[in-house]
N, C-alpha and C. Protein backbone atom coordinates (compact mmCIF):
# COMPACT_ATOMS: atom_id res chain seq x y z
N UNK A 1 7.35 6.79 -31.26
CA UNK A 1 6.10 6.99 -31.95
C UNK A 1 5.79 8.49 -31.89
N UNK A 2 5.67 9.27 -33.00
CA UNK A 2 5.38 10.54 -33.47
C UNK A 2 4.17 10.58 -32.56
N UNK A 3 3.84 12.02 -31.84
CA UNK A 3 2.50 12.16 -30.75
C UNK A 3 2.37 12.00 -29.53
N UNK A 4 3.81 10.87 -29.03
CA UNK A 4 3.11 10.20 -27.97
C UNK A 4 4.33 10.00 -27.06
N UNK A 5 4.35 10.89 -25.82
CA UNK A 5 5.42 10.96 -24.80
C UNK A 5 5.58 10.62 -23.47
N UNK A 6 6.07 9.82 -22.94
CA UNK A 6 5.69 9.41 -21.40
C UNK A 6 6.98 10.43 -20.80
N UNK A 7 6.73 11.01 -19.52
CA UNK A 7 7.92 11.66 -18.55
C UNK A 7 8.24 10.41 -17.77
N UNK A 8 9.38 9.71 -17.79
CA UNK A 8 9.56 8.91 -16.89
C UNK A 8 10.04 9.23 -15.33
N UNK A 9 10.14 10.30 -15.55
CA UNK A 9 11.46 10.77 -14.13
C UNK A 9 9.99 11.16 -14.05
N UNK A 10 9.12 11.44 -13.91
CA UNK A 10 7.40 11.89 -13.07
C UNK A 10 7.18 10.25 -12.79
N UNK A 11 7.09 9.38 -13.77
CA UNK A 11 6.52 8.19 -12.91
C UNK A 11 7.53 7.68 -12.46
N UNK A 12 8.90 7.42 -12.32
CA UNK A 12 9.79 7.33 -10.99
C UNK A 12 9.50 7.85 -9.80
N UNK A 13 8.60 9.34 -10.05
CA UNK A 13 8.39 10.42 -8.36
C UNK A 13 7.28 10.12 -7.88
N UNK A 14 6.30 9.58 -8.95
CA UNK A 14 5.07 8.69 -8.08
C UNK A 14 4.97 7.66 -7.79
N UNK A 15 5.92 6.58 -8.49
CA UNK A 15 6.38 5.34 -7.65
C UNK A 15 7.15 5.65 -6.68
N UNK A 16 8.03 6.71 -6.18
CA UNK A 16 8.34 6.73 -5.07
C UNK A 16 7.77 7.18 -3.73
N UNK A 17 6.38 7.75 -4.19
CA UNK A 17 5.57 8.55 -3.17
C UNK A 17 4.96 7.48 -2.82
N UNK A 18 4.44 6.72 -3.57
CA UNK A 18 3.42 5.35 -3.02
C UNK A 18 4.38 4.91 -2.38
N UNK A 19 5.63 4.25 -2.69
CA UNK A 19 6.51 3.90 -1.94
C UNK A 19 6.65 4.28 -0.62
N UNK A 20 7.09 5.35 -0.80
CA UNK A 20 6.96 5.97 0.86
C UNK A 20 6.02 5.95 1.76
N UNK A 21 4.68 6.09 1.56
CA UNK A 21 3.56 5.32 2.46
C UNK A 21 3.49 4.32 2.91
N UNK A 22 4.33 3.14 1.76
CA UNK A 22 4.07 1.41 2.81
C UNK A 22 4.89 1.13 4.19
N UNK A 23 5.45 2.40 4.44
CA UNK A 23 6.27 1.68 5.50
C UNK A 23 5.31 2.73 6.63
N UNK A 24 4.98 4.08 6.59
CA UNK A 24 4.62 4.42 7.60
C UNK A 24 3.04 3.61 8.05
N UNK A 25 2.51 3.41 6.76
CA UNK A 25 1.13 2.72 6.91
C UNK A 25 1.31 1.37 7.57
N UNK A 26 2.48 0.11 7.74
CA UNK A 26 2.83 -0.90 7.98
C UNK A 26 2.47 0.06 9.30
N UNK A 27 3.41 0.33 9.97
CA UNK A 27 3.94 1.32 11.64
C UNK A 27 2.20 1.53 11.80
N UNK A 28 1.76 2.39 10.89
CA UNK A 28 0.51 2.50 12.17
C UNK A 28 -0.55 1.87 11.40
N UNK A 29 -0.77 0.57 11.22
CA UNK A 29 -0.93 -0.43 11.16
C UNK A 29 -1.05 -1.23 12.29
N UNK A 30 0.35 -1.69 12.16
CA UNK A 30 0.47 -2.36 13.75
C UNK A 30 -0.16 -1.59 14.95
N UNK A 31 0.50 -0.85 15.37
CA UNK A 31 -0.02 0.39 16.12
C UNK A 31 -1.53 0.10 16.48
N UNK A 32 -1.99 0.58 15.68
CA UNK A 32 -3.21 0.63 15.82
C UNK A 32 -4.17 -0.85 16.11
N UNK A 33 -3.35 -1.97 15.64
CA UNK A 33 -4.20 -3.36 15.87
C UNK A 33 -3.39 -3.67 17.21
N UNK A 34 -2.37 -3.51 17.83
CA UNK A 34 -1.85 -3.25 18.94
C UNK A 34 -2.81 -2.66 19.98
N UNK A 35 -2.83 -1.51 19.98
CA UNK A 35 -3.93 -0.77 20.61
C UNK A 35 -5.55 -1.10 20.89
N UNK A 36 -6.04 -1.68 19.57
CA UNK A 36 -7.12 -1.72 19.54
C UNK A 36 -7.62 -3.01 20.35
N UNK A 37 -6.93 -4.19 20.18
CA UNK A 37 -6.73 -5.24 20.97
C UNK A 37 -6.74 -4.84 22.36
N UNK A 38 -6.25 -4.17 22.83
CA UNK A 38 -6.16 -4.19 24.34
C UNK A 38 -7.49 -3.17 25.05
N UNK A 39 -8.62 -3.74 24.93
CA UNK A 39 -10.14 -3.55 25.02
C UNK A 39 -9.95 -3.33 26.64
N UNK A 40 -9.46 -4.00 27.30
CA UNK A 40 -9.16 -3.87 28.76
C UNK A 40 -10.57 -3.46 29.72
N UNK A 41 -11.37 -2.15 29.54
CA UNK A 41 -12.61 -1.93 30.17
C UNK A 41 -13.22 -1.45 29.74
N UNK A 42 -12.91 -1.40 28.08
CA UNK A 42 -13.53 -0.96 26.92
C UNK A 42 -15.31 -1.30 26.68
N UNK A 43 -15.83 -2.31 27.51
CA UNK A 43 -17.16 -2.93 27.36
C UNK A 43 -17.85 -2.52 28.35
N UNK A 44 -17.26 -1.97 29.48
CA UNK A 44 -17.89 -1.31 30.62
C UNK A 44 -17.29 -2.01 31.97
N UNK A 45 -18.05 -1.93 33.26
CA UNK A 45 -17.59 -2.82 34.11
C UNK A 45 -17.96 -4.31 34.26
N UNK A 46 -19.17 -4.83 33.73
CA UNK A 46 -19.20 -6.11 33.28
C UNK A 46 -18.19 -6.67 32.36
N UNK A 47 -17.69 -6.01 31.73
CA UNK A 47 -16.61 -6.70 30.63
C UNK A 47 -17.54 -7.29 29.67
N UNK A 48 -17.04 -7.58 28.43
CA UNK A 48 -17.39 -8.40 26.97
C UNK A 48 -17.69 -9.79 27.55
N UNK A 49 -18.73 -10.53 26.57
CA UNK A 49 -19.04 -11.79 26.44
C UNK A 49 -17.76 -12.35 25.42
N UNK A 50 -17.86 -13.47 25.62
CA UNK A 50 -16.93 -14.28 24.99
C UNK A 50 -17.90 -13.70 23.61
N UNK A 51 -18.70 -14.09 23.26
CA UNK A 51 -19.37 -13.91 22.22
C UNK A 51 -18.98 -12.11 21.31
N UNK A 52 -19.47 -11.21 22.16
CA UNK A 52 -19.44 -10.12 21.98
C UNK A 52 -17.81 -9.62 21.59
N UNK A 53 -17.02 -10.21 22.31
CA UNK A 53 -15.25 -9.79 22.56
C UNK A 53 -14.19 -10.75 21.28
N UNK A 54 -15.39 -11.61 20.87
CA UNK A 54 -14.83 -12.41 19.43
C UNK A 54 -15.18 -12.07 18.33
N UNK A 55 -16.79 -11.34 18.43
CA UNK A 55 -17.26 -10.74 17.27
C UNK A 55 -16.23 -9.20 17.13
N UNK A 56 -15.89 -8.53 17.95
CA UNK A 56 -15.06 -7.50 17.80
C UNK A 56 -13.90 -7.82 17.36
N UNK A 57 -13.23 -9.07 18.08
CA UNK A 57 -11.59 -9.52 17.13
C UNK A 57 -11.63 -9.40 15.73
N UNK A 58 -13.27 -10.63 15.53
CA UNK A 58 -13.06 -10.57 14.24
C UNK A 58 -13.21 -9.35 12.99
N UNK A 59 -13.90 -8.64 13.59
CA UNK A 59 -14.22 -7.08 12.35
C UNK A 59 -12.66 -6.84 12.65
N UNK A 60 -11.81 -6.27 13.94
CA UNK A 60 -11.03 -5.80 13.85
C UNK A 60 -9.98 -6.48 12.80
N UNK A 61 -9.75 -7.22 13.01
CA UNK A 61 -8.64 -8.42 11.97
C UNK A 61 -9.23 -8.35 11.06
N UNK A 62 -10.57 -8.04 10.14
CA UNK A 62 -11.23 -8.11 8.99
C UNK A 62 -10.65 -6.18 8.69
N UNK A 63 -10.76 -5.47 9.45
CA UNK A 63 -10.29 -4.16 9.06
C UNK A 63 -8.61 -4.16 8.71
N UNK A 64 -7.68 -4.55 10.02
CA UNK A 64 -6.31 -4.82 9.78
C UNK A 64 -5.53 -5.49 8.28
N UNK A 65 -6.40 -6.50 8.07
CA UNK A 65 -5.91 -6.92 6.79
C UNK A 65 -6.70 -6.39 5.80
N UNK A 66 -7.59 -5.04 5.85
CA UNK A 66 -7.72 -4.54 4.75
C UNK A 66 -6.53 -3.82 4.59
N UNK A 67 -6.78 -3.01 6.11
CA UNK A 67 -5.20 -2.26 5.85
C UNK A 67 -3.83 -2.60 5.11
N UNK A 68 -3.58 -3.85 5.73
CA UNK A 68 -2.44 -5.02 5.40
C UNK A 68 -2.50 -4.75 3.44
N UNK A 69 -3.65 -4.82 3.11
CA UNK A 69 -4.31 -4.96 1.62
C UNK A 69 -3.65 -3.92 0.69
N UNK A 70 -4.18 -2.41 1.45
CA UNK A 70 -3.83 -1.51 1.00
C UNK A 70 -2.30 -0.95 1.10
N UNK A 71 -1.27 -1.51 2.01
CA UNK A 71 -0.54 -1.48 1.75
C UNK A 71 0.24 -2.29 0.65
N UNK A 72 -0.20 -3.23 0.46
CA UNK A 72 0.39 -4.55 -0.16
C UNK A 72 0.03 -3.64 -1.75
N UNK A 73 -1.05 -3.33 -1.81
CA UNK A 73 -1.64 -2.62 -3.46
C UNK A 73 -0.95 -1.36 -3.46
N UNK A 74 -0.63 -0.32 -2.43
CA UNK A 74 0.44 0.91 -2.99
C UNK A 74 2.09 0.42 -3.35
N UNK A 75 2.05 -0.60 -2.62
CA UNK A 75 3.51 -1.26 -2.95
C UNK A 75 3.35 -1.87 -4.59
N UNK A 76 2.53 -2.23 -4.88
CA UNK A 76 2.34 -3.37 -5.88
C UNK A 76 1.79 -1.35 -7.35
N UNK A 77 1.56 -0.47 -6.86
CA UNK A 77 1.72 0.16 -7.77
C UNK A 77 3.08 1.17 -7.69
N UNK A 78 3.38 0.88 -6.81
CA UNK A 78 4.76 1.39 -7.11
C UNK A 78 6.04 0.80 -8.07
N UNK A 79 5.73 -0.69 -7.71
CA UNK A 79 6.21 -1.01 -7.92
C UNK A 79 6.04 -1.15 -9.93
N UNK A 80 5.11 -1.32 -10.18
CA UNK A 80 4.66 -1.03 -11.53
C UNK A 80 4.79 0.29 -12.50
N UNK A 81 4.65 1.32 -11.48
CA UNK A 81 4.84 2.44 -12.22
C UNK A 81 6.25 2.58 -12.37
N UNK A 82 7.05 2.09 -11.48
CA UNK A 82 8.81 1.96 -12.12
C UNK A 82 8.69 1.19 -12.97
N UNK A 83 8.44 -0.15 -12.82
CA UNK A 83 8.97 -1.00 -13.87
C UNK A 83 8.17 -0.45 -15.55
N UNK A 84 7.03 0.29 -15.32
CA UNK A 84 6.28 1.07 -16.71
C UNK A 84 7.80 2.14 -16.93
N UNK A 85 8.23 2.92 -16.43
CA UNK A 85 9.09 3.37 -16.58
C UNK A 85 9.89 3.12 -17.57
N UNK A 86 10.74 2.14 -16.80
CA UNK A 86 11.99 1.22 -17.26
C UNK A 86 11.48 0.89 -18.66
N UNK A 87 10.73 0.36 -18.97
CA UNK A 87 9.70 -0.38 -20.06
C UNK A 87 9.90 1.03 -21.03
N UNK A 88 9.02 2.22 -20.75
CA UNK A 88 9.20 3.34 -21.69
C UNK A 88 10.77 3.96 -21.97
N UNK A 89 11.33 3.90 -21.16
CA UNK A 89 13.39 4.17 -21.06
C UNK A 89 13.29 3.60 -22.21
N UNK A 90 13.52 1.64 -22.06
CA UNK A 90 14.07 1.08 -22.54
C UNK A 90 13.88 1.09 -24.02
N UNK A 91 11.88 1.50 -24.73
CA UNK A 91 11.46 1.49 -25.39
C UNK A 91 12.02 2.47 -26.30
N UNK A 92 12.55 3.85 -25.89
CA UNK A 92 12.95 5.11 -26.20
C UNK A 92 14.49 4.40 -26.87
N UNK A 93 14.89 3.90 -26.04
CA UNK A 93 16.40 3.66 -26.65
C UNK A 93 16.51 2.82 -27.68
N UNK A 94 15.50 1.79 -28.15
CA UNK A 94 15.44 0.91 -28.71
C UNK A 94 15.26 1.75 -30.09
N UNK A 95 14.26 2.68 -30.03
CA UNK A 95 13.69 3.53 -31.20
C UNK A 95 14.27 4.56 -31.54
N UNK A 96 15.62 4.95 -31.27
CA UNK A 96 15.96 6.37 -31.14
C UNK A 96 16.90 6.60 -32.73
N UNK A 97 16.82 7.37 -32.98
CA UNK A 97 17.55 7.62 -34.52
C UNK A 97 18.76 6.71 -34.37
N UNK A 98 18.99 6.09 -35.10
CA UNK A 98 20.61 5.52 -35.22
C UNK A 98 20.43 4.35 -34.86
N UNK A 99 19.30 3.84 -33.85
CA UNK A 99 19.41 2.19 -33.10
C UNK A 99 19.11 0.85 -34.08
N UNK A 100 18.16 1.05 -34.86
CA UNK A 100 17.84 -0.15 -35.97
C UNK A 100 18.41 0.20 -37.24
């Protein structure tokens, strides 16, 4: 189409940058819900109420699987901006002088 140009090898390099975040974000991810879990004397020397030490699990695990979230959505645009790619490649070859 006369006007109108996509760089694919640019959205190959930003599907690969999102890419590259899901794995270190997975690592401190864990990490961090690892850590955060182990409250140990974190409440003082009385220690947490059952009450108090469940309401904290739960925000924490309500934060973790946001995290979990946001990795799952940079994967899920990575994964899109290749396959948009592929899609514009394929589109280019289909249209190119000589093909129809």
């Amino acid at each position: 189409m006369s006007g109108f140009e996509v760089d694919t090898a640019r959205l190959r390099q930003l599907s690969a940058a999102f890419g590259r975040e899901t794995g270190p974000l997975a690592r401190q991810t864990a990490a961090f819900h690892a850590q955060a879990r182990a409250v140990d004397a974190a409440f003082g020397l009385l220690g947490a109420s059952d009450e108090v030490y469940n309401a904290y699990i739960s925000k924490l695990n309500e934060f973790v699987a946001g995290l979990e979230n946001l990795r799952s959505g940079l994967s899920a645009v990575a994964g899109g901006l290749s396959r948009d790619a592929d899609v514009y490649d394929e589109a280019d070859a289909l249209t190119a002088p000589g093909q129809l």
